[in-house]
Protein backbone atom coordinates (compact mmCIF):
# COMPACT_ATOMS: atom_id res chain seq x y z
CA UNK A 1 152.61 111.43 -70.82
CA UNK A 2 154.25 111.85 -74.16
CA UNK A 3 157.47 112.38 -72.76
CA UNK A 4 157.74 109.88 -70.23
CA UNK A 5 156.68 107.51 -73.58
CA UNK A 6 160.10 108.37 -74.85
CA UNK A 7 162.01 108.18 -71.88
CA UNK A 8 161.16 104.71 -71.45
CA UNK A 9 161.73 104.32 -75.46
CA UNK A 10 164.83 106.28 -74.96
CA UNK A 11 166.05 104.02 -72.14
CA UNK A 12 165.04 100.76 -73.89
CA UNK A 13 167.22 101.89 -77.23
CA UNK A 14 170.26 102.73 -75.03
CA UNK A 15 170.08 99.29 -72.55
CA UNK A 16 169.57 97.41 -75.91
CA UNK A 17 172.84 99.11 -77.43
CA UNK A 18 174.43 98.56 -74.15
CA UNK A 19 174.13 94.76 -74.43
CA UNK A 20 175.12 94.57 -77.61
CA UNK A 21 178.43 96.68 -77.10
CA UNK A 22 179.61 94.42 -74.41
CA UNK A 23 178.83 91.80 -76.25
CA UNK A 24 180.64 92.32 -79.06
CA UNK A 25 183.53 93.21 -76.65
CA UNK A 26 183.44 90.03 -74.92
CA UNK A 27 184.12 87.72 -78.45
CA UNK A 28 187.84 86.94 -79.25
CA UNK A 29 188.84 85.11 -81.69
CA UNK A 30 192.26 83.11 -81.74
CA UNK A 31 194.45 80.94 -83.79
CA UNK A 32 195.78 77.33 -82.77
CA UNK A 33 198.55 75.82 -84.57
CA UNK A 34 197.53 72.09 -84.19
CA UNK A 35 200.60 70.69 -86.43
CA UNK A 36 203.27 72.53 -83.75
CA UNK A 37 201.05 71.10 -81.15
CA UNK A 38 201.45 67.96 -82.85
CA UNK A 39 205.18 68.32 -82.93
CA UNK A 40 206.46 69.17 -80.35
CA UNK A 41 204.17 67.87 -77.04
CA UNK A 42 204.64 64.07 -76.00
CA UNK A 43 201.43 64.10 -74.77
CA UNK A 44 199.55 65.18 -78.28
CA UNK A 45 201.62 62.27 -79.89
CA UNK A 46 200.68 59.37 -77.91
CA UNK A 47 196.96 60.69 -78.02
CA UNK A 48 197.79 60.87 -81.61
CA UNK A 49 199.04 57.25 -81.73
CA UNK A 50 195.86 56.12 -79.28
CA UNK A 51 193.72 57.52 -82.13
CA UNK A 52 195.05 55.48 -84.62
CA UNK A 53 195.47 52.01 -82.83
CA UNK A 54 191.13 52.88 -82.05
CA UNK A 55 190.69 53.35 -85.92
CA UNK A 56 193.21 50.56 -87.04
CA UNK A 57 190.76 48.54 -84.62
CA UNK A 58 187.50 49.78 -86.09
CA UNK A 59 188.58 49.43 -89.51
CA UNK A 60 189.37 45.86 -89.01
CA UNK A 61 186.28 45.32 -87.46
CA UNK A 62 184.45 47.29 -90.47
CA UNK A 63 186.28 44.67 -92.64
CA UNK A 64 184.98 41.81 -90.81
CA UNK A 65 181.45 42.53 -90.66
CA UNK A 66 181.71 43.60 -94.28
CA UNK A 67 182.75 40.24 -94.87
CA UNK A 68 180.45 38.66 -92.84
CA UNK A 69 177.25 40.28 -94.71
CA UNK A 70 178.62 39.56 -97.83
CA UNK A 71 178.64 35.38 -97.02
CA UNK A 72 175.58 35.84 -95.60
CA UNK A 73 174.17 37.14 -98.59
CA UNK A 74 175.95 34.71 -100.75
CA UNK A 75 174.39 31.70 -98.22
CA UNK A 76 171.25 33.36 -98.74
CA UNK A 77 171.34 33.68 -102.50
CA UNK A 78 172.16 30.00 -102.84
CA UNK A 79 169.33 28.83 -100.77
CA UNK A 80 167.04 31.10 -102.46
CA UNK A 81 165.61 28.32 -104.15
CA UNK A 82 164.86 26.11 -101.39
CA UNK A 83 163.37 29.64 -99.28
CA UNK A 84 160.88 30.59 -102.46
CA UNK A 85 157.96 29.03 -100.79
């Protein structure tokens, strides 16, 4: 009984240290070199320039509705007055 106690202990420890052997076999790790990407692919360039146009877009959209809270604010600091009731 004692021995078939640390068989199965035995055979746990080793399946355990199994796994974990082929897992740390199955990581890689790898370098990408975005900026030659970058350089020298068409493709990465006009997904590049798509990028941009988007945040030229949103920051002039950010602008606007900047500007638009800050009149609104001003309208509504002007007609505090009138609003205090």
């Amino acid at each position: 009984m004692k021995n078939q106690k640390w068989a199965v202990v035995l055979l746990v420890a080793s399946m355990a240290f199994f796994a974990m052997s082929t897992n740390a076999a199955a990581q890689k790790l790898g370098y990408i070199n975005s900026q030659q990407i970058l350089a020298q692919y068409k493709e990465a360039q006009d997904a590049q320039e798509q990028l941009d146009k988007i945040n030229q877009e949103w920051q002039a959209e950010g602008a606007e509705l900047q500007k638009q809270f800050q009149e609104l604010g001003q309208q509504l600091e002007s007609q505090s007055l009138l609003l205090s009731e």
